[in-house]
PDB file of N, CA and C in Angstrom:
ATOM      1  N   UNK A   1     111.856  51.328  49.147  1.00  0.00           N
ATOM      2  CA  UNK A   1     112.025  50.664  50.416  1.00  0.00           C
ATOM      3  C   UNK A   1     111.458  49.255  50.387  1.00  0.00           C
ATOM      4  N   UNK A   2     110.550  48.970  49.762  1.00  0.00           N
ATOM      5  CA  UNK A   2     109.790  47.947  49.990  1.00  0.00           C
ATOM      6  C   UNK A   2     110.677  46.673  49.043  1.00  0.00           C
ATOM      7  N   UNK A   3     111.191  47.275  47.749  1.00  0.00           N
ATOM      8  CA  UNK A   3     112.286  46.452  47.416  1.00  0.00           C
ATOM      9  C   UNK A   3     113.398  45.667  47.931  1.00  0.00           C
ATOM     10  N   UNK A   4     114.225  46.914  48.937  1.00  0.00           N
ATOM     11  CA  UNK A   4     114.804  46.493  49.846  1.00  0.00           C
ATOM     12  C   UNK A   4     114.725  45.580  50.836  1.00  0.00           C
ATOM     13  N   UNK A   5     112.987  45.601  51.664  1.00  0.00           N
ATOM     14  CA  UNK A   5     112.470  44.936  52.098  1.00  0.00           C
ATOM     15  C   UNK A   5     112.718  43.343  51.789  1.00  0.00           C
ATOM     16  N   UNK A   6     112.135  43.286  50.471  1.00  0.00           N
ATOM     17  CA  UNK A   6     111.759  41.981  49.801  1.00  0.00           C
ATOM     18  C   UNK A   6     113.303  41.367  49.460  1.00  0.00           C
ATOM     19  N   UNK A   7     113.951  41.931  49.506  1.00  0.00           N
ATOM     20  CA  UNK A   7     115.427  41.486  48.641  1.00  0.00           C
ATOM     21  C   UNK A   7     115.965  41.222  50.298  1.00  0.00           C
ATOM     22  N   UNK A   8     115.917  41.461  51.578  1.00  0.00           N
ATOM     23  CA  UNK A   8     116.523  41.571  52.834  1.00  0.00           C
ATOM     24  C   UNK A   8     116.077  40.088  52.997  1.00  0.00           C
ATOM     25  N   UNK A   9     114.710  40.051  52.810  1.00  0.00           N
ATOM     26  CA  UNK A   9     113.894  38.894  53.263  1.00  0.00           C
ATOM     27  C   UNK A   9     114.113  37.546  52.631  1.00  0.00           C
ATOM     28  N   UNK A  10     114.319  38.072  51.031  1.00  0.00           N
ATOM     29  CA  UNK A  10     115.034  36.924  50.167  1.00  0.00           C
ATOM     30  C   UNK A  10     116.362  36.376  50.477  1.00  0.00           C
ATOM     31  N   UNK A  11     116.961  37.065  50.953  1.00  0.00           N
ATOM     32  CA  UNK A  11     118.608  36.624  51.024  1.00  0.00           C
ATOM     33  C   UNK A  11     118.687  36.294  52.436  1.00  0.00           C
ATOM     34  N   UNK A  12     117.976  36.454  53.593  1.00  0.00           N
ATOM     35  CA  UNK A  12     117.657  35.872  55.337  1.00  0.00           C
ATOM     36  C   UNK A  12     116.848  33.985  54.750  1.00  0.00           C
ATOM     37  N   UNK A  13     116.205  34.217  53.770  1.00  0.00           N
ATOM     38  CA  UNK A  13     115.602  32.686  53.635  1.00  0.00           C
ATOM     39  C   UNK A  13     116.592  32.037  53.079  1.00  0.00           C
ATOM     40  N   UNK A  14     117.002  32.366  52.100  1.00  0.00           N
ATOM     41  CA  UNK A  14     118.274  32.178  50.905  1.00  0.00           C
ATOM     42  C   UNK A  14     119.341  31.228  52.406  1.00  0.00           C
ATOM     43  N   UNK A  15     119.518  31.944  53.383  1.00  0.00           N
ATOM     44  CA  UNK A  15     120.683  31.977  53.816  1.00  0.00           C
ATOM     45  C   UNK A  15     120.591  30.479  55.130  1.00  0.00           C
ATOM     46  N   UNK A  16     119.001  30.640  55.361  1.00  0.00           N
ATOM     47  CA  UNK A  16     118.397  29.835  56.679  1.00  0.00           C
ATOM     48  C   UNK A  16     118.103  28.465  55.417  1.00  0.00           C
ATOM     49  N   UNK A  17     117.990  28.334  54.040  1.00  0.00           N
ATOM     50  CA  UNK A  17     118.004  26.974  53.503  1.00  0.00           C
ATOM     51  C   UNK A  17     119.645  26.830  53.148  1.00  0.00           C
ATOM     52  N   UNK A  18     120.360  27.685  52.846  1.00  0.00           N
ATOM     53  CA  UNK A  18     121.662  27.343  52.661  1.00  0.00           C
ATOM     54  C   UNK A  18     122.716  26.928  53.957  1.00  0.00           C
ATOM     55  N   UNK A  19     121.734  26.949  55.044  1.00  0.00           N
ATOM     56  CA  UNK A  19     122.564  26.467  56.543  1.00  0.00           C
ATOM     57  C   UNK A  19     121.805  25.237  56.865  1.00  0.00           C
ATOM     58  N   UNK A  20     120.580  25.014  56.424  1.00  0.00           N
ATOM     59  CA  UNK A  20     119.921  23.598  56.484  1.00  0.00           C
ATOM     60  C   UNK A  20     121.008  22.618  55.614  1.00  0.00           C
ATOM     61  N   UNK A  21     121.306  23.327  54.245  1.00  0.00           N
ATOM     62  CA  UNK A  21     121.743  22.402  53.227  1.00  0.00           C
ATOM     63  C   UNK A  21     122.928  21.867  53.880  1.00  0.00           C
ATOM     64  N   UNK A  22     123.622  22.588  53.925  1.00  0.00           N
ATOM     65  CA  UNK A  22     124.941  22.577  55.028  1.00  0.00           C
ATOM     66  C   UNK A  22     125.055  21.652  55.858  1.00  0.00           C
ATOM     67  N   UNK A  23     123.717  21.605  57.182  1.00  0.00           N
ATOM     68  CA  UNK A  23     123.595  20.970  58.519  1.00  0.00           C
ATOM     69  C   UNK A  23     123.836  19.564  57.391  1.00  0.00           C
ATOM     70  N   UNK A  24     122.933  19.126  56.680  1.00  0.00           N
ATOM     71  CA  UNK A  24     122.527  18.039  56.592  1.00  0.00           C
ATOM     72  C   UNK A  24     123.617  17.139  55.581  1.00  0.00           C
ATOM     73  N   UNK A  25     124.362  17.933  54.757  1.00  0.00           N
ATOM     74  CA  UNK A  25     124.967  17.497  54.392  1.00  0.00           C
ATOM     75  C   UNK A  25     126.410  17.209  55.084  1.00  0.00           C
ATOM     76  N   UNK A  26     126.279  18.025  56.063  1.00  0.00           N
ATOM     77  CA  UNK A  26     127.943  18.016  57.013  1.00  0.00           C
ATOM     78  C   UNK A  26     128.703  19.305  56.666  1.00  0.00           C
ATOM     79  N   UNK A  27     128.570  19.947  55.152  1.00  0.00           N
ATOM     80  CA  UNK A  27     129.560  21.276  55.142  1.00  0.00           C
ATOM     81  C   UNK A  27     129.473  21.937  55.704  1.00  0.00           C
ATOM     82  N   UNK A  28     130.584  22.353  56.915  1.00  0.00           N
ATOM     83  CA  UNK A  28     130.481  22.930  57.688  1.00  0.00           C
ATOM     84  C   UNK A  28     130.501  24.183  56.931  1.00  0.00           C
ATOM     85  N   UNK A  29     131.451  24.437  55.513  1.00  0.00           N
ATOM     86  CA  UNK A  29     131.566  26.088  55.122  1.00  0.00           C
ATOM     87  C   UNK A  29     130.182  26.388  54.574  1.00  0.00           C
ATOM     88  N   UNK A  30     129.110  25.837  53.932  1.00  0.00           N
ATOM     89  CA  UNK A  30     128.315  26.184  54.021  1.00  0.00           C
ATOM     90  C   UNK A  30     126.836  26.233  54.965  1.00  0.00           C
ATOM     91  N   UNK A  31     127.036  25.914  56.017  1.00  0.00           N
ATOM     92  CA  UNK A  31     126.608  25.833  56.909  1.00  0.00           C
ATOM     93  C   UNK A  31     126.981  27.269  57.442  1.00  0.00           C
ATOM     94  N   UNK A  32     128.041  27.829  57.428  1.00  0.00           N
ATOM     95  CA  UNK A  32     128.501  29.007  58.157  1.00  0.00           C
ATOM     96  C   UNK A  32     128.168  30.211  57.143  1.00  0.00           C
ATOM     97  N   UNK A  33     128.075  29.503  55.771  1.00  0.00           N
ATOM     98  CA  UNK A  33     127.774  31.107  54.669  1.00  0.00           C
ATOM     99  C   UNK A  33     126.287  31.273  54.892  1.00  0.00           C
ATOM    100  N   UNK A  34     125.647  30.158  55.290  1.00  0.00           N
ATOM    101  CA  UNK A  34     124.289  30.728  55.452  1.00  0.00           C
ATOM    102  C   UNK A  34     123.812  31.415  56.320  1.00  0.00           C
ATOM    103  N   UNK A  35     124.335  31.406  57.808  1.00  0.00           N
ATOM    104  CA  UNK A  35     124.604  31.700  58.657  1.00  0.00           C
ATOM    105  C   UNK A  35     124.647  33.011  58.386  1.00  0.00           C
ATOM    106  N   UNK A  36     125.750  33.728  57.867  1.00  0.00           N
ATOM    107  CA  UNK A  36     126.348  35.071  57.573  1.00  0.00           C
ATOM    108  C   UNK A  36     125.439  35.768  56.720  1.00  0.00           C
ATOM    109  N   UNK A  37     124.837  35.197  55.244  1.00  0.00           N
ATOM    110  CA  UNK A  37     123.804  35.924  54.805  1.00  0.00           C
ATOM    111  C   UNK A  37     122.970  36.116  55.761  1.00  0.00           C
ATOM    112  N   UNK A  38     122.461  35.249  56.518  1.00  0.00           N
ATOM    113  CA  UNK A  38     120.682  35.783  57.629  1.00  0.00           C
ATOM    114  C   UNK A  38     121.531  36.675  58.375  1.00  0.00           C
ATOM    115  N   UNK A  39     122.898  37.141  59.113  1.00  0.00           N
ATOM    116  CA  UNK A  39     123.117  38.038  59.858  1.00  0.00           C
ATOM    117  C   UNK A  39     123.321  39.366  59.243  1.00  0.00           C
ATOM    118  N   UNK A  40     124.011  39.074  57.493  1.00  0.00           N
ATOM    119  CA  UNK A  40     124.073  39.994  56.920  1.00  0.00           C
ATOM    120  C   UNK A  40     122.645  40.612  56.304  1.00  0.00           C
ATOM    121  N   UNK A  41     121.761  40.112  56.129  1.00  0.00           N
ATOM    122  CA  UNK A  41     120.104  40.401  55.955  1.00  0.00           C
ATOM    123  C   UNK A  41     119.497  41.244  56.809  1.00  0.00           C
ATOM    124  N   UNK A  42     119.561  40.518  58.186  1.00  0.00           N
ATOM    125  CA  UNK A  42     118.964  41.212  59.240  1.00  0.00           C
ATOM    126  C   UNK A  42     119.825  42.266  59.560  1.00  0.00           C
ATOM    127  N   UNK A  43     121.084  42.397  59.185  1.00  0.00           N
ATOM    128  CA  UNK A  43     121.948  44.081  59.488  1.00  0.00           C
ATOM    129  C   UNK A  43     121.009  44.922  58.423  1.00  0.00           C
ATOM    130  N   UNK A  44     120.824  44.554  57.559  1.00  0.00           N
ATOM    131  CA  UNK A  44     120.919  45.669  56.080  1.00  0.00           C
ATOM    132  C   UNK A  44     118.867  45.663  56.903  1.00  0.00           C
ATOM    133  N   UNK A  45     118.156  44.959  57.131  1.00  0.00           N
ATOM    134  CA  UNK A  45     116.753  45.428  57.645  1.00  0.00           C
ATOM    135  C   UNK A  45     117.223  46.658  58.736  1.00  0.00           C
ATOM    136  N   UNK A  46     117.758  45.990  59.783  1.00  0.00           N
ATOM    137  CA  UNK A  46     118.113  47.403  60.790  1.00  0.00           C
ATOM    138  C   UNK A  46     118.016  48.519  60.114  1.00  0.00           C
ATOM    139  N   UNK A  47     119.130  48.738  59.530  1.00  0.00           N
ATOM    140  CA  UNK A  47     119.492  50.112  58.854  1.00  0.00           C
ATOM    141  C   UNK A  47     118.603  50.472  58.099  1.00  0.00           C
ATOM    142  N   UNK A  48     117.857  49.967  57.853  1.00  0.00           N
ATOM    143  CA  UNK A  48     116.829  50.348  56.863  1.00  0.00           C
ATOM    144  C   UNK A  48     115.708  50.940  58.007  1.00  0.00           C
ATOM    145  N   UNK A  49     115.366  50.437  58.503  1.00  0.00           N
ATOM    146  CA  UNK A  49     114.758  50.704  59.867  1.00  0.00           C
ATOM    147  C   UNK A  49     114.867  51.905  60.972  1.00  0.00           C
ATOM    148  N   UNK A  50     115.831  51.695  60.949  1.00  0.00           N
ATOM    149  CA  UNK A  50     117.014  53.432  61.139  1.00  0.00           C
ATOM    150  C   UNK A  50     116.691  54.103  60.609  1.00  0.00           C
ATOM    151  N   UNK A  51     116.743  54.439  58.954  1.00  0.00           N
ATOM    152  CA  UNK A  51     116.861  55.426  58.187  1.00  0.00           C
ATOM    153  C   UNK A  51     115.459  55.659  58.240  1.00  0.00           C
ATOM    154  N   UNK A  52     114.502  54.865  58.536  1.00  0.00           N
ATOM    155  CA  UNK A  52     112.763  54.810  57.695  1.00  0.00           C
ATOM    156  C   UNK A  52     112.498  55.977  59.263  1.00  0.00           C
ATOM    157  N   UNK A  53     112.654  55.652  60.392  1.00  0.00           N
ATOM    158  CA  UNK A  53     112.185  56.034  61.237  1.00  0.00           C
ATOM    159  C   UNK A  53     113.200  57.824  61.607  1.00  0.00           C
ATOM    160  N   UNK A  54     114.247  58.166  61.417  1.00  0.00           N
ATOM    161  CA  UNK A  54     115.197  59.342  60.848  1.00  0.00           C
ATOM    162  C   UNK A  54     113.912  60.031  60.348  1.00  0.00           C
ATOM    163  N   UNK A  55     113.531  59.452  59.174  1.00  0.00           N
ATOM    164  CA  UNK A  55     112.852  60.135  57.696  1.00  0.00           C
ATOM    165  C   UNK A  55     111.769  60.837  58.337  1.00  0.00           C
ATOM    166  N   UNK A  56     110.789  59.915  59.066  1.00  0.00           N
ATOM    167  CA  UNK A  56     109.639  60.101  59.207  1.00  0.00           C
ATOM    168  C   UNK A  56     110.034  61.338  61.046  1.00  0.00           C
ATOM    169  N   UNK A  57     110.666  61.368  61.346  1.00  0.00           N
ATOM    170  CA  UNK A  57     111.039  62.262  62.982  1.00  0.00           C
ATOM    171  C   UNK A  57     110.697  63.452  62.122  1.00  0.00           C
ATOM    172  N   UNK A  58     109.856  64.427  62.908  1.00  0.00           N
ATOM    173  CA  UNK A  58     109.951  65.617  62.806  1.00  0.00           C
ATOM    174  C   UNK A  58     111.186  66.462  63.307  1.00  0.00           C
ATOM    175  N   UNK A  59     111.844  67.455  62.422  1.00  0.00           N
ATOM    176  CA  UNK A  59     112.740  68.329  62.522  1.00  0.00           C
ATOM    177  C   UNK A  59     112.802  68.850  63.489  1.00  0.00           C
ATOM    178  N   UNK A  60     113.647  69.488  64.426  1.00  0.00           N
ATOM    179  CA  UNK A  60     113.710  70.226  65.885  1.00  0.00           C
ATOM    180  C   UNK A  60     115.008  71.497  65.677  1.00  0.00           C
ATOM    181  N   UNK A  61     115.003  71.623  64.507  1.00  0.00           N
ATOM    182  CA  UNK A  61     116.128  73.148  64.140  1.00  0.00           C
ATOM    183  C   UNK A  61     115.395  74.845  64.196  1.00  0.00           C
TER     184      UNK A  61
END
């Protein structure tokens, strides 16, 4: 999990300097891919988040 963690977190920064690079240079397409990695980052944390808290619920069968 904690991999996951670190790799979620890498590719949300990855994505917030690749939309700076973007702003400043004018590309708008990369301006928008960076964009999409930090939304696609912060989806894949959710779910992870989901599953961590699933794991840890006590059973009710």
């Amino acid at each position: 999990m904690a991999g996951n963690r670190f790799s979620n977190t890498a590719q949300y920064w990855g994505g917030r300097a690749k939309e700076t690079i973007g702003r400043l240079t004018g590309n708008r397409r990369t301006e928008f891919e960076g964009r999409v990695d930090q939304v696609k980052a912060n989806a894949k944390d959710a779910g992870n988040r989901v599953a961590r808290s699933l794991r840890r619920r006590p059973r009710r069968f």
